[in-house]
PDB file of N, CA and C in Angstrom:
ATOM      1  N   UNK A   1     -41.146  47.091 -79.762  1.00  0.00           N
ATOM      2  CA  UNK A   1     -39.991  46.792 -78.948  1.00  0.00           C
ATOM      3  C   UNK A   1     -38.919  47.847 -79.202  1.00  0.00           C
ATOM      4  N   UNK A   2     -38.500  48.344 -78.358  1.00  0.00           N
ATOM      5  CA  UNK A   2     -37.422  49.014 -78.380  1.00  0.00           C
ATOM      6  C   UNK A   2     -36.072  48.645 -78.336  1.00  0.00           C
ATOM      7  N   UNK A   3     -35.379  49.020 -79.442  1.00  0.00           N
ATOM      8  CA  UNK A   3     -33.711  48.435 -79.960  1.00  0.00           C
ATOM      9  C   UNK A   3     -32.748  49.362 -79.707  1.00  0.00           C
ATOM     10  N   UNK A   4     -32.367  48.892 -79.526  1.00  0.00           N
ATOM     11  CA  UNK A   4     -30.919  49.418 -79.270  1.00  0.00           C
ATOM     12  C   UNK A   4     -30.024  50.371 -81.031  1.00  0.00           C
ATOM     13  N   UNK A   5     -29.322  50.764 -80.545  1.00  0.00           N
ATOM     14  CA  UNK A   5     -28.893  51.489 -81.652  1.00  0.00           C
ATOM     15  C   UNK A   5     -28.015  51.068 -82.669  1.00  0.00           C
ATOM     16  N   UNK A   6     -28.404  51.227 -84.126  1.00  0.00           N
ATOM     17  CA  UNK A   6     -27.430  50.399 -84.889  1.00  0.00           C
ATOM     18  C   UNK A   6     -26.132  50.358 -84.723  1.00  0.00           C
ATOM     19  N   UNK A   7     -25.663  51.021 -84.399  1.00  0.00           N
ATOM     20  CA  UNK A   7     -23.955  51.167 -84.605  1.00  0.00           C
ATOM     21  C   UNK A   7     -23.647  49.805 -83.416  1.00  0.00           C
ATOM     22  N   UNK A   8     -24.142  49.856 -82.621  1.00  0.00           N
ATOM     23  CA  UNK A   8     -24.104  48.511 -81.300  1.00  0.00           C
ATOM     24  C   UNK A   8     -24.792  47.730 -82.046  1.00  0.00           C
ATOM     25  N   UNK A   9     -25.584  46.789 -82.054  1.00  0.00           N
ATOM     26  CA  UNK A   9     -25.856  45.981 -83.255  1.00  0.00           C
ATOM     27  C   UNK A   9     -24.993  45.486 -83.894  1.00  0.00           C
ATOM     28  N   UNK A  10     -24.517  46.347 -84.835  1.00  0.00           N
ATOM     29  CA  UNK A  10     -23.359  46.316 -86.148  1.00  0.00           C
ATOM     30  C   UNK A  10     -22.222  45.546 -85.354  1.00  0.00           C
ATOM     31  N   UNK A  11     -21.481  45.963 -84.272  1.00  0.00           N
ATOM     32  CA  UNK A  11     -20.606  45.913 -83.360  1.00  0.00           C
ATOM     33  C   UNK A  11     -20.469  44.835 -83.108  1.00  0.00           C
ATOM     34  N   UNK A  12     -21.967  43.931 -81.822  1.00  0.00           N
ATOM     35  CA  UNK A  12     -22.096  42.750 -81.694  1.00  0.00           C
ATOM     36  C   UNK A  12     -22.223  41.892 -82.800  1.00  0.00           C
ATOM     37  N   UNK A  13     -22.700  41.809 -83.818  1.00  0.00           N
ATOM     38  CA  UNK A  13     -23.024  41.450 -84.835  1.00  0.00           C
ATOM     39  C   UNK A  13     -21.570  40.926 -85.442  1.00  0.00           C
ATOM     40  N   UNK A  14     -20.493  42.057 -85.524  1.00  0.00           N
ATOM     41  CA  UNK A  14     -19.340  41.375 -85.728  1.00  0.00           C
ATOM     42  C   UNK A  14     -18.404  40.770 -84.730  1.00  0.00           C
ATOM     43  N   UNK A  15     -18.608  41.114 -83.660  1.00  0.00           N
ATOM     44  CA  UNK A  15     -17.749  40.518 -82.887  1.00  0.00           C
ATOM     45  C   UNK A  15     -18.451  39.432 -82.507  1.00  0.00           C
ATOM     46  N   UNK A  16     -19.888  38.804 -82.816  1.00  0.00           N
ATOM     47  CA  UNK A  16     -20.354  37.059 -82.953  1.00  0.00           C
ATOM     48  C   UNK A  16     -19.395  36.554 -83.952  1.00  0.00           C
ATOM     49  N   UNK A  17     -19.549  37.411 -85.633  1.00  0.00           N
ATOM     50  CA  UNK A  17     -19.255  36.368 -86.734  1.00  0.00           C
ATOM     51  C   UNK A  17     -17.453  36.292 -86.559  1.00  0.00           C
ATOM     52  N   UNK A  18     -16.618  36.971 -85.861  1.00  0.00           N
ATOM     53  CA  UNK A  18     -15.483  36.679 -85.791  1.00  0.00           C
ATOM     54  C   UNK A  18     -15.047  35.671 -84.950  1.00  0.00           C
ATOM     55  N   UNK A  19     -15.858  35.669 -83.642  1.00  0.00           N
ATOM     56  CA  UNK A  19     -15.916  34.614 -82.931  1.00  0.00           C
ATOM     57  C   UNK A  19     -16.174  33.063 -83.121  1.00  0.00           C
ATOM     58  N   UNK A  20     -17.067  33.104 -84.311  1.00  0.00           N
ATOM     59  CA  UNK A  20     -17.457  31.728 -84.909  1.00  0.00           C
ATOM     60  C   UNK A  20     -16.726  30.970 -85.960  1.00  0.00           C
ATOM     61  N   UNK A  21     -15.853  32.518 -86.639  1.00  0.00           N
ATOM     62  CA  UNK A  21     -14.727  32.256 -87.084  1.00  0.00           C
ATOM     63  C   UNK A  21     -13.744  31.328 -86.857  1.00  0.00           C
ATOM     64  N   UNK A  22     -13.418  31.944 -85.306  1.00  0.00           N
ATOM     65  CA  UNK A  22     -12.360  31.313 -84.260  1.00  0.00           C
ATOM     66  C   UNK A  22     -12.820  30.018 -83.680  1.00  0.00           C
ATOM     67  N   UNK A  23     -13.909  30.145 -83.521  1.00  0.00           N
ATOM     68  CA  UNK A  23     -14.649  28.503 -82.944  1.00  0.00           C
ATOM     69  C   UNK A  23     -14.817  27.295 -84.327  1.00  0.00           C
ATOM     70  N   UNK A  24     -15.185  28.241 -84.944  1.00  0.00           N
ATOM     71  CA  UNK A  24     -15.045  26.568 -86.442  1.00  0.00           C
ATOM     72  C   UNK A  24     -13.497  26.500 -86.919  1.00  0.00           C
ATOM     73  N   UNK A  25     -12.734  27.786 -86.879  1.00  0.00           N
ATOM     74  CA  UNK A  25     -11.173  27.257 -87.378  1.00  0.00           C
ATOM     75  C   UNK A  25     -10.852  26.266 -85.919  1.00  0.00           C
ATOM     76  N   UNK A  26     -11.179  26.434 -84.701  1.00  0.00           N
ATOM     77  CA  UNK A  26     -10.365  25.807 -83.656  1.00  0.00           C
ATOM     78  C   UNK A  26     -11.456  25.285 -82.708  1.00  0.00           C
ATOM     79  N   UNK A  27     -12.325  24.201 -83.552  1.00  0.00           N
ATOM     80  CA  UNK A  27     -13.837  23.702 -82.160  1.00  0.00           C
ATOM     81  C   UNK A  27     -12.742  23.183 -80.764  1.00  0.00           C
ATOM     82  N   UNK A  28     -12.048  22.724 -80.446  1.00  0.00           N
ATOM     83  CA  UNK A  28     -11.379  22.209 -79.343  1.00  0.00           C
ATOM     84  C   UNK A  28     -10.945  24.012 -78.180  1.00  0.00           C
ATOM     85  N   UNK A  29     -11.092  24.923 -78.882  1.00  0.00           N
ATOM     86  CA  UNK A  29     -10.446  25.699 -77.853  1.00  0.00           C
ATOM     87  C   UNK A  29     -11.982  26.173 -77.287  1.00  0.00           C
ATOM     88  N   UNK A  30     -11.577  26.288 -76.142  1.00  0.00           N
ATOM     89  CA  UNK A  30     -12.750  26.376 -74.972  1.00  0.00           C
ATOM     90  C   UNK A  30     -13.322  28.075 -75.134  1.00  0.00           C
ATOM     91  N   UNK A  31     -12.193  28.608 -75.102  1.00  0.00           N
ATOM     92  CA  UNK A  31     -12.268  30.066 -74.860  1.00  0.00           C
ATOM     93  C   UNK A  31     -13.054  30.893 -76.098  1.00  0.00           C
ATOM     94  N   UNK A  32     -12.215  30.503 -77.290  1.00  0.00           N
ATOM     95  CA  UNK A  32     -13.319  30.310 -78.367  1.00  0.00           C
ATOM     96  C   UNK A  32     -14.546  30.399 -78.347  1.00  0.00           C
ATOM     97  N   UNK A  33     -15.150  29.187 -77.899  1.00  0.00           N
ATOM     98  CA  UNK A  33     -16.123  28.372 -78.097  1.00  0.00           C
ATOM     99  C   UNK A  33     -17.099  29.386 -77.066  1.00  0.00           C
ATOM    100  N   UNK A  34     -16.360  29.619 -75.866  1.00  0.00           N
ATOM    101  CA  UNK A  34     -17.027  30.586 -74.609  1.00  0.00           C
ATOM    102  C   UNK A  34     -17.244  31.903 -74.818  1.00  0.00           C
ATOM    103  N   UNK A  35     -16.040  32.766 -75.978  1.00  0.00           N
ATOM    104  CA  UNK A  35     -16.874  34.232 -76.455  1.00  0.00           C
ATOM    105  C   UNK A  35     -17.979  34.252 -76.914  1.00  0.00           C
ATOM    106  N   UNK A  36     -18.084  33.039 -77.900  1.00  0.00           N
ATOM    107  CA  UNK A  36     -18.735  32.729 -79.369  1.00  0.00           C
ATOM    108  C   UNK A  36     -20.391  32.775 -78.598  1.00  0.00           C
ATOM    109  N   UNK A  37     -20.445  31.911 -77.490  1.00  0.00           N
ATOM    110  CA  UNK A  37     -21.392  31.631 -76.793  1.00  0.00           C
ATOM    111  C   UNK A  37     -21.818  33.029 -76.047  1.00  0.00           C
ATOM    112  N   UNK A  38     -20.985  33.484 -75.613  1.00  0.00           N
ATOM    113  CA  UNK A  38     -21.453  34.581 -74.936  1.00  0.00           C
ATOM    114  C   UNK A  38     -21.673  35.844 -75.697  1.00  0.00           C
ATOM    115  N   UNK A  39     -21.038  36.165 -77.127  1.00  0.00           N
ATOM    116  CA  UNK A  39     -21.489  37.271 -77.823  1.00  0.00           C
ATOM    117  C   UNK A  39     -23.053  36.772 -78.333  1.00  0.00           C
ATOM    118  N   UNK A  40     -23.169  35.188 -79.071  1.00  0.00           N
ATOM    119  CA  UNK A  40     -24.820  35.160 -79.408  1.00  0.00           C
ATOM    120  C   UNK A  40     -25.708  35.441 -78.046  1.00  0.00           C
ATOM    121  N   UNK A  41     -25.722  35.288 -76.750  1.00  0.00           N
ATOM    122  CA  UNK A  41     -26.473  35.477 -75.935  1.00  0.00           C
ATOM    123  C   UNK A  41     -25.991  37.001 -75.747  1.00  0.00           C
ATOM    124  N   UNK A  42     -25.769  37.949 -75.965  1.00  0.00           N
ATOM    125  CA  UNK A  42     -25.863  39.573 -76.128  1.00  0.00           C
ATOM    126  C   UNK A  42     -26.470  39.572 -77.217  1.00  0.00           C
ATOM    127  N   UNK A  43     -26.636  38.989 -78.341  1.00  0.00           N
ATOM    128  CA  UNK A  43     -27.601  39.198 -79.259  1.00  0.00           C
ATOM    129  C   UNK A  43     -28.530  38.646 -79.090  1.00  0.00           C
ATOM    130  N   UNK A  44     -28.969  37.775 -78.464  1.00  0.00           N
ATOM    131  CA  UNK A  44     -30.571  37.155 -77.801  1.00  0.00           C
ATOM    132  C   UNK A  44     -30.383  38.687 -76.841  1.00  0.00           C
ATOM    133  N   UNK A  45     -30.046  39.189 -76.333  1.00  0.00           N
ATOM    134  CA  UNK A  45     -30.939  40.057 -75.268  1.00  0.00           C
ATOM    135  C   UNK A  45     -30.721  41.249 -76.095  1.00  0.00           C
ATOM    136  N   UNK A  46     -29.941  41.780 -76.694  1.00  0.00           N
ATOM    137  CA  UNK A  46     -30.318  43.076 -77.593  1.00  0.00           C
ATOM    138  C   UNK A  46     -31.721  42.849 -78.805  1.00  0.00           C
ATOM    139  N   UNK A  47     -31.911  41.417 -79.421  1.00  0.00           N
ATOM    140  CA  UNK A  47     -32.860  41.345 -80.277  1.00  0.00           C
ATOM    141  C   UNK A  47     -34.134  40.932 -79.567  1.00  0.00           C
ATOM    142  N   UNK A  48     -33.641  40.843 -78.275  1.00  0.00           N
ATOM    143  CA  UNK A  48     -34.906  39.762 -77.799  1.00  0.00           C
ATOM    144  C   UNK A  48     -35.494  38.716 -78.574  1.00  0.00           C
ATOM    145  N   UNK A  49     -34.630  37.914 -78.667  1.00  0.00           N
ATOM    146  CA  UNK A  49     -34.607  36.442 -79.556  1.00  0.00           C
ATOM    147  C   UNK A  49     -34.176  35.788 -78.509  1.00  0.00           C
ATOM    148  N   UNK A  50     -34.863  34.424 -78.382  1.00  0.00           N
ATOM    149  CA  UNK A  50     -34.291  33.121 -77.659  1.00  0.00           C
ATOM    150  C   UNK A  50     -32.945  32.404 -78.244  1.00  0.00           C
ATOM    151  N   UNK A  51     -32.815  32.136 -79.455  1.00  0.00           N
ATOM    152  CA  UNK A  51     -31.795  31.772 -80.064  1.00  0.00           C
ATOM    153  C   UNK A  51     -30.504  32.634 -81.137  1.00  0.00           C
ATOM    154  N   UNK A  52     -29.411  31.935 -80.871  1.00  0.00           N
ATOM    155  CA  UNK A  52     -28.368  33.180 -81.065  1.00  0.00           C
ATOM    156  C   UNK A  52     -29.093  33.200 -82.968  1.00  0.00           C
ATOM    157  N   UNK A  53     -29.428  31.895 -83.421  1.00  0.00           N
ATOM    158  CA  UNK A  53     -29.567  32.304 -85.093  1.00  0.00           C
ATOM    159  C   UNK A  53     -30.103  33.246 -85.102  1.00  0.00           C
ATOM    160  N   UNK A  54     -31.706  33.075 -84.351  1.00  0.00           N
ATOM    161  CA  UNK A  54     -32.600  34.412 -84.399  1.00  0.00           C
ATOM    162  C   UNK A  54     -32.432  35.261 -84.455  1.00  0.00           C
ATOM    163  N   UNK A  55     -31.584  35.305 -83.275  1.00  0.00           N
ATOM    164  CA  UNK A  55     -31.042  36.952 -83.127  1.00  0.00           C
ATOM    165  C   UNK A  55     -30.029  37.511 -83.856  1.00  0.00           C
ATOM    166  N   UNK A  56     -29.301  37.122 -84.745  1.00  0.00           N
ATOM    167  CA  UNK A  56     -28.376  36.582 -85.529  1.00  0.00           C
ATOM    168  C   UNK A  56     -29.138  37.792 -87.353  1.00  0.00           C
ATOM    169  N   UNK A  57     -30.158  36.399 -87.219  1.00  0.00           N
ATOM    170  CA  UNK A  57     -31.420  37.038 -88.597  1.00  0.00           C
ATOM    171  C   UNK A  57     -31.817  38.194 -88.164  1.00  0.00           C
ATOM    172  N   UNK A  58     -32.116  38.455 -87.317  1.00  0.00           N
ATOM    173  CA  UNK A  58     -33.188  39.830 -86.441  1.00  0.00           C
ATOM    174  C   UNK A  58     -32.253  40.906 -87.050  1.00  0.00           C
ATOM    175  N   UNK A  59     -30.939  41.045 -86.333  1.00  0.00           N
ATOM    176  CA  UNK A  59     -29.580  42.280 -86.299  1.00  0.00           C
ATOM    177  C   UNK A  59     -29.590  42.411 -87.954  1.00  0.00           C
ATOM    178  N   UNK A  60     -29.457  41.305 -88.768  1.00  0.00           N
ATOM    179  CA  UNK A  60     -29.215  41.608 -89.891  1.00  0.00           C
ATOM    180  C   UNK A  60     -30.067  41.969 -90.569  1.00  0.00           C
ATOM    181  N   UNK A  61     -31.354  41.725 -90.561  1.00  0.00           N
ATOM    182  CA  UNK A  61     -32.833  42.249 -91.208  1.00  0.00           C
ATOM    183  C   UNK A  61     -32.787  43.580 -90.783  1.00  0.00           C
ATOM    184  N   UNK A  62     -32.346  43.970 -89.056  1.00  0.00           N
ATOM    185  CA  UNK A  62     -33.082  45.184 -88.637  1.00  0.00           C
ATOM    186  C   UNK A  62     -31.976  46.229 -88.812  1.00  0.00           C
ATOM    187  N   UNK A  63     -30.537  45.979 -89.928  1.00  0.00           N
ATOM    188  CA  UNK A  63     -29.280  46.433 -89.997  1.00  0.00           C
ATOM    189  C   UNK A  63     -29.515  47.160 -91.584  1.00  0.00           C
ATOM    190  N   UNK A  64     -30.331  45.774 -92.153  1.00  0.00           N
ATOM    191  CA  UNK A  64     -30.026  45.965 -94.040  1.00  0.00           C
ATOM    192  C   UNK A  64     -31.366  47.276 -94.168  1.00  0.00           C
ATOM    193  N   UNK A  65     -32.345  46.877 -93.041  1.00  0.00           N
ATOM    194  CA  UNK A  65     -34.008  47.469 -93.110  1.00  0.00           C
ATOM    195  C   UNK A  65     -33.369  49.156 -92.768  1.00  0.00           C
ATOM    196  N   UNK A  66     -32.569  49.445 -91.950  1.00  0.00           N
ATOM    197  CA  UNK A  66     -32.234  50.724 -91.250  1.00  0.00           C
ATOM    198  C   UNK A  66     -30.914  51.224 -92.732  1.00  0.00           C
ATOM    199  N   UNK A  67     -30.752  50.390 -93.751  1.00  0.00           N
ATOM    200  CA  UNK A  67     -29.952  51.397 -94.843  1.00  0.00           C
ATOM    201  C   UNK A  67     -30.777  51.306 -96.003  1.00  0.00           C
ATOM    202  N   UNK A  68     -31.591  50.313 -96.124  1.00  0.00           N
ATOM    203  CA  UNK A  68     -32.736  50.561 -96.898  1.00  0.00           C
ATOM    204  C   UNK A  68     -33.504  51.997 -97.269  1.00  0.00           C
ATOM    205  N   UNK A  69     -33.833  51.730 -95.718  1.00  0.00           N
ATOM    206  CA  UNK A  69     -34.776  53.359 -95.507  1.00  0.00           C
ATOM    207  C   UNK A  69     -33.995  54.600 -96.281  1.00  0.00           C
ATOM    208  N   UNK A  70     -32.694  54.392 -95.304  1.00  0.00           N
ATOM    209  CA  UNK A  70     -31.746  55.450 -95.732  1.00  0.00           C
ATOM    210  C   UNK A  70     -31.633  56.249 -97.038  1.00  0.00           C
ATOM    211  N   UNK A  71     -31.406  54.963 -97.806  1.00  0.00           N
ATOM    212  CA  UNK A  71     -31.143  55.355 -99.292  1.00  0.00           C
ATOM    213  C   UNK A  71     -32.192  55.704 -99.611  1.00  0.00           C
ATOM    214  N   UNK A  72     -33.231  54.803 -99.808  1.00  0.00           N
ATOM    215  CA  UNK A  72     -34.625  55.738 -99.711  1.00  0.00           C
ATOM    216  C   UNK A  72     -34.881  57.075 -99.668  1.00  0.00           C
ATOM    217  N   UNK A  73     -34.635  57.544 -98.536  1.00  0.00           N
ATOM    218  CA  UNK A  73     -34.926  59.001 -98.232  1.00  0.00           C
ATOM    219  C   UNK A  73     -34.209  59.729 -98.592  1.00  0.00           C
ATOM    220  N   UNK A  74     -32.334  59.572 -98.846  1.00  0.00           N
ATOM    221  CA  UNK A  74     -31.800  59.967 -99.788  1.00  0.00           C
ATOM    222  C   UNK A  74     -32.324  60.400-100.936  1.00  0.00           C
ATOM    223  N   UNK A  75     -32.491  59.367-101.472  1.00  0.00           N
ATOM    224  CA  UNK A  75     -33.021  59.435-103.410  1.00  0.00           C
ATOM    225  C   UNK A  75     -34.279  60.312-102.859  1.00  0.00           C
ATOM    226  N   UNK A  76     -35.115  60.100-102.615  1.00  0.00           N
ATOM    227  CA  UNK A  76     -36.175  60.694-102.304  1.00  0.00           C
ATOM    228  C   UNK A  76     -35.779  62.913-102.651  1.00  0.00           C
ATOM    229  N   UNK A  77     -34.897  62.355-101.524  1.00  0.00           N
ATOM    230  CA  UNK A  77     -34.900  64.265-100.784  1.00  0.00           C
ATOM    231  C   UNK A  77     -34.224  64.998-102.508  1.00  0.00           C
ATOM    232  N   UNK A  78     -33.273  64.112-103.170  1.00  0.00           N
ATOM    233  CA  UNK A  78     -32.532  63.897-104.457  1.00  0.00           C
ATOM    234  C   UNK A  78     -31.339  65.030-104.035  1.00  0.00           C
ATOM    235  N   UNK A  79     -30.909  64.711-103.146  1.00  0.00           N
ATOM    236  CA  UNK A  79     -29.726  64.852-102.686  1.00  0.00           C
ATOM    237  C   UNK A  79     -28.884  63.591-101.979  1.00  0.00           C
ATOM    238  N   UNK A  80     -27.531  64.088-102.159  1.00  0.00           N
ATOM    239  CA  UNK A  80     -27.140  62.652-101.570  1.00  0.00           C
ATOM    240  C   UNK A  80     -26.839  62.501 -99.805  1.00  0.00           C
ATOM    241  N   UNK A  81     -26.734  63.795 -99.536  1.00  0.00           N
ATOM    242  CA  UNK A  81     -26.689  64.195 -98.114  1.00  0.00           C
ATOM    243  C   UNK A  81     -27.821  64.615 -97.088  1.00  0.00           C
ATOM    244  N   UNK A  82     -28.608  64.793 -98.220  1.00  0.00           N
ATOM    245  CA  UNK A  82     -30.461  65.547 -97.942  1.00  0.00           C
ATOM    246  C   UNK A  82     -30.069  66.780 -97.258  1.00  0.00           C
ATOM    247  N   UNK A  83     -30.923  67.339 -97.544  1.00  0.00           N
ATOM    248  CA  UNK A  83     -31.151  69.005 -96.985  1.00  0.00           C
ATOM    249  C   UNK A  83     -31.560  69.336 -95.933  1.00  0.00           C
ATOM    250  N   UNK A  84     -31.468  70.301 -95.333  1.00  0.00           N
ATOM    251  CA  UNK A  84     -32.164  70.904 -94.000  1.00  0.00           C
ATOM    252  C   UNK A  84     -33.661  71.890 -94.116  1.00  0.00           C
ATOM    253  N   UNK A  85     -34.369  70.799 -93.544  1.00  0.00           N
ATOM    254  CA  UNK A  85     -35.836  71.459 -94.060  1.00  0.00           C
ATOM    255  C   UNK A  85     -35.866  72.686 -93.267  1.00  0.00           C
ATOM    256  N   UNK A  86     -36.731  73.734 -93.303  1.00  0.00           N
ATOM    257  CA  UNK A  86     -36.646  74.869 -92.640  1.00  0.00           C
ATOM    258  C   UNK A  86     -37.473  74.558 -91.498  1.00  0.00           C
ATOM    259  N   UNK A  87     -38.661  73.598 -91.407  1.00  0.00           N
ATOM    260  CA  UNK A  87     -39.404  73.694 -90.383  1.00  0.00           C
ATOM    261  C   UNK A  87     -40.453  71.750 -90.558  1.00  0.00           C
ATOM    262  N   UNK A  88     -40.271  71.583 -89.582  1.00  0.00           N
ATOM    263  CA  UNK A  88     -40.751  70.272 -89.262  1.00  0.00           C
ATOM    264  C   UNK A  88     -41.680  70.518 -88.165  1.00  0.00           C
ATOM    265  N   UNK A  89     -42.972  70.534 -88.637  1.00  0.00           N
ATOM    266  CA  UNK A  89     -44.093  70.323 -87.733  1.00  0.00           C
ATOM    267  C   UNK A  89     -44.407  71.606 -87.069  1.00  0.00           C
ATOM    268  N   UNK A  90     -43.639  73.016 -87.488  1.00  0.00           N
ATOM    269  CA  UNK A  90     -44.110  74.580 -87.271  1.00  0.00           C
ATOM    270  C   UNK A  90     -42.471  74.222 -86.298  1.00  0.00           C
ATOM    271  N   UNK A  91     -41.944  73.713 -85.979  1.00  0.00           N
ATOM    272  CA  UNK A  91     -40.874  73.836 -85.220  1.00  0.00           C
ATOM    273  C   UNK A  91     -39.393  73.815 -86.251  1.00  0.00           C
ATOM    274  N   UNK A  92     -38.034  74.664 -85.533  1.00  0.00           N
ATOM    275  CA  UNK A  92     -37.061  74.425 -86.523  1.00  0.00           C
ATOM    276  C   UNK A  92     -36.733  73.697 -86.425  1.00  0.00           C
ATOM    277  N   UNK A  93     -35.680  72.622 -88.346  1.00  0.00           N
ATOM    278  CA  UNK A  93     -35.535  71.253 -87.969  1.00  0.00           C
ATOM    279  C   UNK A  93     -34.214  71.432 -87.742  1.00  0.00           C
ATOM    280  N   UNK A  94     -33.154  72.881 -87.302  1.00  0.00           N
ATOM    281  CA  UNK A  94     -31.384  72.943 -87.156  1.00  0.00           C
ATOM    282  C   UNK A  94     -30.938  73.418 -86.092  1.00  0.00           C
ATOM    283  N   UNK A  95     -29.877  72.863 -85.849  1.00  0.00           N
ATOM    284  CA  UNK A  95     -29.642  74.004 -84.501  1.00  0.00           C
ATOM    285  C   UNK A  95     -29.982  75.464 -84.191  1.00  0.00           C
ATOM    286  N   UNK A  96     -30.610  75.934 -83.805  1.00  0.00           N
ATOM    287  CA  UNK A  96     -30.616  77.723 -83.678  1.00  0.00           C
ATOM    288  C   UNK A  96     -31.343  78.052 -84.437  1.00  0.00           C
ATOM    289  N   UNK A  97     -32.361  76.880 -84.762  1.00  0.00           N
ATOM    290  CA  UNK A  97     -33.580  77.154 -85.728  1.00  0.00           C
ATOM    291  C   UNK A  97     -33.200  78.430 -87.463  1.00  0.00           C
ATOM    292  N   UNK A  98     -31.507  78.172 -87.665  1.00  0.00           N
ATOM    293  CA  UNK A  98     -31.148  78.787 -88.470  1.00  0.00           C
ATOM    294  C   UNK A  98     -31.576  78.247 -89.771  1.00  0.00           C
ATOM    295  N   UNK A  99     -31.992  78.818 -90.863  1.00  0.00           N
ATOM    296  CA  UNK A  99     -31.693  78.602 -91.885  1.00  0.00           C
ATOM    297  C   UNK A  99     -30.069  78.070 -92.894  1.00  0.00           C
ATOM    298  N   UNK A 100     -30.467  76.903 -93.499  1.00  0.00           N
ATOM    299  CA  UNK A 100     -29.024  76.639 -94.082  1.00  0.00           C
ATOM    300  C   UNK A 100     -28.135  77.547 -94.668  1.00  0.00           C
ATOM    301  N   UNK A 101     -28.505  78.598 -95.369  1.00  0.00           N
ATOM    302  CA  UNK A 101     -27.822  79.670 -96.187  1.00  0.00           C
ATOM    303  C   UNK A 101     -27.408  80.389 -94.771  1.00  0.00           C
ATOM    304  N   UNK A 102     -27.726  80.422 -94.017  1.00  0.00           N
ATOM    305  CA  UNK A 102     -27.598  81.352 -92.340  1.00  0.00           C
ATOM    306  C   UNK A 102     -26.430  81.092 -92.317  1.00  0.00           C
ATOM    307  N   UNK A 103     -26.284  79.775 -92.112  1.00  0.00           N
ATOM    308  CA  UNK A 103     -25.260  78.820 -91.357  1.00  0.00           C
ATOM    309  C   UNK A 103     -23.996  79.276 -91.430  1.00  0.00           C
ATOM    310  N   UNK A 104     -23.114  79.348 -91.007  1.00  0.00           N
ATOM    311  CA  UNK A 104     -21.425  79.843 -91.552  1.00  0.00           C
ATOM    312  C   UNK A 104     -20.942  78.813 -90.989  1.00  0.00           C
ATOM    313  N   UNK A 105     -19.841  79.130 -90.619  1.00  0.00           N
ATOM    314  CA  UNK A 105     -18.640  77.585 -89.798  1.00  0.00           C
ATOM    315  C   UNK A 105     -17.542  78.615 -88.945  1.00  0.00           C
TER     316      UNK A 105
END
């Protein structure tokens, strides 16, 4: 399945839990109650989940899973920024197929 991009995710993701915020400090206000409803159903159709929990669990599994990796490959490369490989797959992996020492600013 194809997802949408974390930073959107992250986004909806908070603008549900602020909303639910506003709906459990104030269950009587409608409007509330009507973002709250309408940000979990943008997260049923960005997670493709039927239910807002689901989709709810999904964003946050597929949020913590996407910095997981991260650090991962961080530590891995044992840099904290990782490096610019010279060539990925016989092709260059930088703009202008430059080398990093190339590079100026």
């Amino acid at each position: 399945m194809l997802l949408p991009a974390k930073d959107e995710i992250a986004r909806h993701l908070e603008l549900y839990r602020a909303w639910e915020r506003m709906m459990l400090a104030a269950p009587s206000d409608r409007a509330a109650r009507g973002n709250f409803e309408d940000t979990g159903y943008t997260l049923c159709v960005l997670m493709g989940k039927r239910c807002a929990r689901e989709a709810v669990y999904a964003a946050e599994r597929y949020l913590a899973a996407g910095s997981a990796a991260l650090r991962h490959e961080r530590a891995n490369r044992g840099s904290p920024m990782g490096g610019f490989p010279e060539h990925a797959g016989g092709l260059a992996a930088n703009p202008a197929g430059r080398r990093p020492a190339d590079m100026t600013a």
